[in-house]
Protein backbone atom coordinates (compact mmCIF):
# COMPACT_ATOMS: atom_id res chain seq x y z
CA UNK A 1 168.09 53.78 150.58
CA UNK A 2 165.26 55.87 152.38
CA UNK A 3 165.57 57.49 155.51
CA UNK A 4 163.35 59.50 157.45
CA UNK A 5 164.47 62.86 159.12
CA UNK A 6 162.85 64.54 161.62
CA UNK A 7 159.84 65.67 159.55
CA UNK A 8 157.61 63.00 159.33
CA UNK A 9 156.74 64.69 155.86
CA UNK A 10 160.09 64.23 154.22
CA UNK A 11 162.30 61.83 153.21
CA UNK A 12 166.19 61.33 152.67
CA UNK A 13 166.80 59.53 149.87
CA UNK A 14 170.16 58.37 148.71
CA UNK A 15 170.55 56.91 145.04
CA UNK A 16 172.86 56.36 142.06
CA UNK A 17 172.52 58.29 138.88
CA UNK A 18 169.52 60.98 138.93
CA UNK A 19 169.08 62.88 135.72
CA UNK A 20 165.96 64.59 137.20
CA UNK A 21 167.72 65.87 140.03
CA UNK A 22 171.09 66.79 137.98
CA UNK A 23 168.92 68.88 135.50
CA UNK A 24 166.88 70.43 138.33
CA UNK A 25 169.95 71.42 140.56
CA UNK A 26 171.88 72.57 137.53
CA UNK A 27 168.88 74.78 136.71
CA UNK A 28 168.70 76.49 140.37
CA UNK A 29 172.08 77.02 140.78
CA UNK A 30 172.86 78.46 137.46
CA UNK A 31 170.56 81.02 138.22
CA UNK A 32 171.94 81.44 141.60
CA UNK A 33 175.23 82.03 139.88
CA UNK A 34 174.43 84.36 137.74
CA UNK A 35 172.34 86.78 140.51
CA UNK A 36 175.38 86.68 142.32
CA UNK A 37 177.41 87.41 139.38
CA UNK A 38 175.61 89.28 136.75
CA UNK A 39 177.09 86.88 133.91
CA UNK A 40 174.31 85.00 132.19
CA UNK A 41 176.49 83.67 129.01
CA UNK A 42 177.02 80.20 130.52
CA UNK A 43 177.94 77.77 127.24
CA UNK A 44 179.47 74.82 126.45
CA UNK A 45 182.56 74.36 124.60
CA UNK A 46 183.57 71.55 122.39
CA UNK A 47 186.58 70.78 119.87
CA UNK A 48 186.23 67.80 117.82
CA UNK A 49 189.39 66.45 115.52
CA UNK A 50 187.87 63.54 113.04
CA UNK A 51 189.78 61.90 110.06
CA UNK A 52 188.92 61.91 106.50
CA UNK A 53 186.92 58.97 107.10
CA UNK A 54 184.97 60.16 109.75
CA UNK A 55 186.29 58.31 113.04
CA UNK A 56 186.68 60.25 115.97
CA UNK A 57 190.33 61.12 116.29
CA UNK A 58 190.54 63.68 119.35
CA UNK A 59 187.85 65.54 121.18
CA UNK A 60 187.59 68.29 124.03
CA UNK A 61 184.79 69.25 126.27
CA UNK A 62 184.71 72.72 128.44
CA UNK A 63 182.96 75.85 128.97
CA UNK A 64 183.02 79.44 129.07
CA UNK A 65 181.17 81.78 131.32
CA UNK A 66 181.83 85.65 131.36
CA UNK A 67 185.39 86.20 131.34
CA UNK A 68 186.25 82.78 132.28
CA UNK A 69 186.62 79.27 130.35
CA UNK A 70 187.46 76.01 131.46
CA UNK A 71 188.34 72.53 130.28
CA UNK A 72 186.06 69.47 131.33
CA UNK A 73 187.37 66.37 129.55
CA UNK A 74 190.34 66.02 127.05
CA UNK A 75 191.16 62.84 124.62
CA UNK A 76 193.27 61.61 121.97
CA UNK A 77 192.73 57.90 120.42
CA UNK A 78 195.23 55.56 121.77
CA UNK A 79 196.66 55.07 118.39
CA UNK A 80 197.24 58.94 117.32
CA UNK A 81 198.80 59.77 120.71
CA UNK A 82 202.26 61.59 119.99
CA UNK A 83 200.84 63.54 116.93
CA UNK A 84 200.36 66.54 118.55
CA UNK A 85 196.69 66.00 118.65
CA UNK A 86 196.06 67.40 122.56
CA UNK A 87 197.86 70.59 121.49
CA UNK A 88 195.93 70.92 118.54
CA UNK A 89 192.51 70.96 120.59
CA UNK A 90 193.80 73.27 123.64
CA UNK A 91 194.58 76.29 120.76
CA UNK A 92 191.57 75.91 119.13
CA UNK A 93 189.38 75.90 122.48
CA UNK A 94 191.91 79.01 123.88
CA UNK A 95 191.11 80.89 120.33
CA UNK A 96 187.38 80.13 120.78
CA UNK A 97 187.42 81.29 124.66
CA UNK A 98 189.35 84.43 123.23
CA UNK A 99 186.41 84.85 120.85
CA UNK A 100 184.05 84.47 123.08
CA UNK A 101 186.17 87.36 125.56
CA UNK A 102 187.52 84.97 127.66
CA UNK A 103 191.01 86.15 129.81
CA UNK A 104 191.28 83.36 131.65
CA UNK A 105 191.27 79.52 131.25
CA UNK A 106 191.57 76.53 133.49
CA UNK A 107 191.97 72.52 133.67
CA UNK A 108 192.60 70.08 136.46
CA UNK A 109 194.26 66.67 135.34
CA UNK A 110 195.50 63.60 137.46
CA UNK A 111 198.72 62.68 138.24
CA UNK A 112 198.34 59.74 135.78
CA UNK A 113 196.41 61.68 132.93
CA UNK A 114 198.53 64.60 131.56
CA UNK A 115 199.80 67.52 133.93
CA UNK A 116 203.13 67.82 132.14
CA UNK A 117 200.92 68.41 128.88
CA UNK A 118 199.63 71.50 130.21
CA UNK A 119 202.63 73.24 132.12
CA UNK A 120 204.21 72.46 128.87
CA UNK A 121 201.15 74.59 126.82
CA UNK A 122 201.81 77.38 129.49
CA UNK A 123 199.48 76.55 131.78
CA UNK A 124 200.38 77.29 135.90
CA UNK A 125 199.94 75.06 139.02
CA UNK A 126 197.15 76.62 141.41
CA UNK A 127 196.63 73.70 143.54
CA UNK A 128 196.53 70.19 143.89
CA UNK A 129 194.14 67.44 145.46
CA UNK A 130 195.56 64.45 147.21
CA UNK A 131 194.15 61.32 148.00
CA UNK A 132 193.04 60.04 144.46
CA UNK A 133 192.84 56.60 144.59
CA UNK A 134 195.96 54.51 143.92
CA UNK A 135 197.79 57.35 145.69
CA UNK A 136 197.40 59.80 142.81
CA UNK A 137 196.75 63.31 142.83
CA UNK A 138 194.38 65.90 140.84
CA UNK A 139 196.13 68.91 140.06
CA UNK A 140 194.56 72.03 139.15
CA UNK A 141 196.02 74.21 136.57
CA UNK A 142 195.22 77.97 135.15
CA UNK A 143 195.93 80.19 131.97
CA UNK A 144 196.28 84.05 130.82
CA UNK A 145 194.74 84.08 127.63
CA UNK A 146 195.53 87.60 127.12
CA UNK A 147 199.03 87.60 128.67
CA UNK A 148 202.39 85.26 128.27
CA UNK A 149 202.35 82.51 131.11
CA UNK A 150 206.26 82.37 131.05
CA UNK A 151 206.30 86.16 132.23
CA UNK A 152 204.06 85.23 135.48
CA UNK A 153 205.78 85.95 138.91
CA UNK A 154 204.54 83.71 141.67
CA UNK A 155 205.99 85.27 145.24
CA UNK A 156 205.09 83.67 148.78
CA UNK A 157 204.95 86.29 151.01
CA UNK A 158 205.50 85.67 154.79
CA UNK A 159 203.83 88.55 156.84
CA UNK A 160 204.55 89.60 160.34
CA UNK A 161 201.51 91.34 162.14
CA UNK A 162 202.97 93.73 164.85
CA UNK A 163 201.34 92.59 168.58
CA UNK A 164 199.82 95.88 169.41
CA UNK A 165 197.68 96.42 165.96
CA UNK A 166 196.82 93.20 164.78
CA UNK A 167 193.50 94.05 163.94
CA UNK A 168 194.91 97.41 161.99
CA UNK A 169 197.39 95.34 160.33
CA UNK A 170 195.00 92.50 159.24
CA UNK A 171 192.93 95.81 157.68
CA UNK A 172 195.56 96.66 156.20
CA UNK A 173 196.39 93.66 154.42
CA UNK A 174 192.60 92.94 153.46
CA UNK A 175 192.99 96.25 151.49
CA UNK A 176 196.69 96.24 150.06
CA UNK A 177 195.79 92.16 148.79
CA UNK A 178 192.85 93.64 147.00
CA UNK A 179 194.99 96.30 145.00
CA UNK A 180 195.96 93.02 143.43
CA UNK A 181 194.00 92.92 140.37
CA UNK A 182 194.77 96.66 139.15
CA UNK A 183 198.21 95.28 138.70
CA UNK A 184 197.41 91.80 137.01
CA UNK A 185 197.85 89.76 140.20
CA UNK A 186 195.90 87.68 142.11
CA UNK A 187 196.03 85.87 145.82
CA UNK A 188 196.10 82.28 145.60
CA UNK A 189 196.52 80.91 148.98
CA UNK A 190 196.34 83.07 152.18
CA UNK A 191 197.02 81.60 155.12
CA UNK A 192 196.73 83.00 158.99
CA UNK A 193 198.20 81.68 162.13
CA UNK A 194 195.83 80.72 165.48
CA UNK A 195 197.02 83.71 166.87
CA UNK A 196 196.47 86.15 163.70
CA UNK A 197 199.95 87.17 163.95
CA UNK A 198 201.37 85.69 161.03
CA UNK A 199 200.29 85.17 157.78
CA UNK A 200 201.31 83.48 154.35
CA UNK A 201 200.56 84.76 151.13
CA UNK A 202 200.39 82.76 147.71
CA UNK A 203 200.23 85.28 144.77
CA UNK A 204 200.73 85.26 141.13
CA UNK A 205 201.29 88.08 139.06
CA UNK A 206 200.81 87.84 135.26
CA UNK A 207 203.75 90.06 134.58
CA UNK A 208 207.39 91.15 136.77
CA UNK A 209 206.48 94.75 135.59
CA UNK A 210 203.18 94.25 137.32
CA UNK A 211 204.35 93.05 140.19
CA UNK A 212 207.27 96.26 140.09
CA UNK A 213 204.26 98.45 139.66
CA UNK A 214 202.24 97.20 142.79
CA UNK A 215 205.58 97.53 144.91
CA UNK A 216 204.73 101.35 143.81
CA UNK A 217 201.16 101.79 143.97
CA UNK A 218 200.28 105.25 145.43
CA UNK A 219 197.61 103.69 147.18
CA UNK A 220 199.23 100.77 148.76
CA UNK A 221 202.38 103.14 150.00
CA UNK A 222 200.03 105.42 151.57
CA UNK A 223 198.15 102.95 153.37
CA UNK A 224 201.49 101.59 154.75
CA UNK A 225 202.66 105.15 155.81
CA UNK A 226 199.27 105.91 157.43
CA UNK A 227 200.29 102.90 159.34
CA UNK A 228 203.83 103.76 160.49
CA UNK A 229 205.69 101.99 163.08
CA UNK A 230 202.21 99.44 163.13
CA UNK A 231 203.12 98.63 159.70
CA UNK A 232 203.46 94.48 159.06
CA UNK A 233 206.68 93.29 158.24
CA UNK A 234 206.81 91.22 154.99
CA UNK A 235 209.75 88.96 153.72
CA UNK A 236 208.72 87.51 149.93
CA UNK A 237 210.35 84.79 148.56
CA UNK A 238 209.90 84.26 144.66
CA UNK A 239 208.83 80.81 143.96
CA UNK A 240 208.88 78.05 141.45
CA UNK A 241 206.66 75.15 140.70
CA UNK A 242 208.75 72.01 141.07
């Protein structure tokens, strides 16, 4: 279909399958990426498990970029499923991403495809998609590679911006969330009420003795004191995926 805009010069053109256009947009954006970034390692990943006669058993697709990998596609022949074949792949792409000096991987998989396959290789729920057709959903998973996933903390903190410093407080909660990272944790969701009084917080920490250490950041308590009687009012609930 062609349709023109309001340059009589130009035209909107919607198609199926454009390998010109893929190439050309996956060209501009990678470099986009990495000016905004400064990581210019972008490279594929690939694990392939084939038997002694040279079939394709098992094969994984991904990537890696800076300190980050991820998984694109994951498969195991019908008729070798429940060999331990899936598990097989993920550690060799995890010790490849480690090689490469990744920290961090991640993998989103339908409802119908294979989430309890990851959670059960360690890796956490960060989110989920609904609406996949048949009433499915795509979840989104994510993985220390330096750390032990079992140790993570995930907290949902519900913050209560005093009325006469909401700005102040907002500040103040800008700067204590990015402290974060020092400690090995990491927002996930943050949420804010119409009236920026109240907000909910979705954060992960790789470790409970990071988490014990931001609780005592010099930093964080000294913002808070600067603060005084302004200060929000948090209660944080420790959370499970279920």
């Amino acid at each position: 279909m062609t349709t023109t805009g309001d340059h009589t010069d130009t035209r909107v053109q919607v198609l199926g399958k454009d390998d010109d256009l893929n190439a050309r947009l996956d060209a501009e954006l990678t470099a986009f990426n990495q000016r905004a970034t400064g990581a210019d390692d972008e490279a594929d990943l690939s694990v392939r498990i084939t038997s002694p006669d040279g079939e394709l058993v098992a094969g994984l697709t991904g990537w890696s970029w800076g300190s980050c990998a991820g998984i694109n596609m994951v498969w195991v022949r019908a008729d070798r499923r429940g060999e331990g074949w899936g598990g097989r792949l993920l550690r060799a792409a995890e010790e490849e991403a480690r090689r490469r000096g990744c920290t961090e991987i991640s993998v989103a998989s339908f409802s119908f495809q294979a989430p309890e396959f990851y959670r059960r290789h360690g890796y956490l729920d960060t989110g989920r998609r609904e609406g996949i057709p048949g009433g499915h959903v795509d979840h989104h998973f994510w993985k220390s590679l330096v750390t032990d996933s079992a140790a993570a903390v995930r907290l949902v903190a519900l913050v209560e911006l005093p009325a006469a410093a909401v700005e102040a407080a907002q500040r103040y909660e800008d700067t204590v969330l990015a402290l974060l990272p020092r400690h090995g944790g990491r927002v996930e969701r943050r949420l804010r009420t119409g009236d920026g009084r109240t907000e909910v917080h979705v954060i992960r920490f790789d470790t409970r003795a990071g988490y014990d250490a931001f609780l005592v950041d010099p930093e964080r308590a000294a913002l808070r004191a600067a603060l005084g009687a302004t200060a929000p009012s948090t209660r944080v609930l420790e959370v499970q995926e279920v």
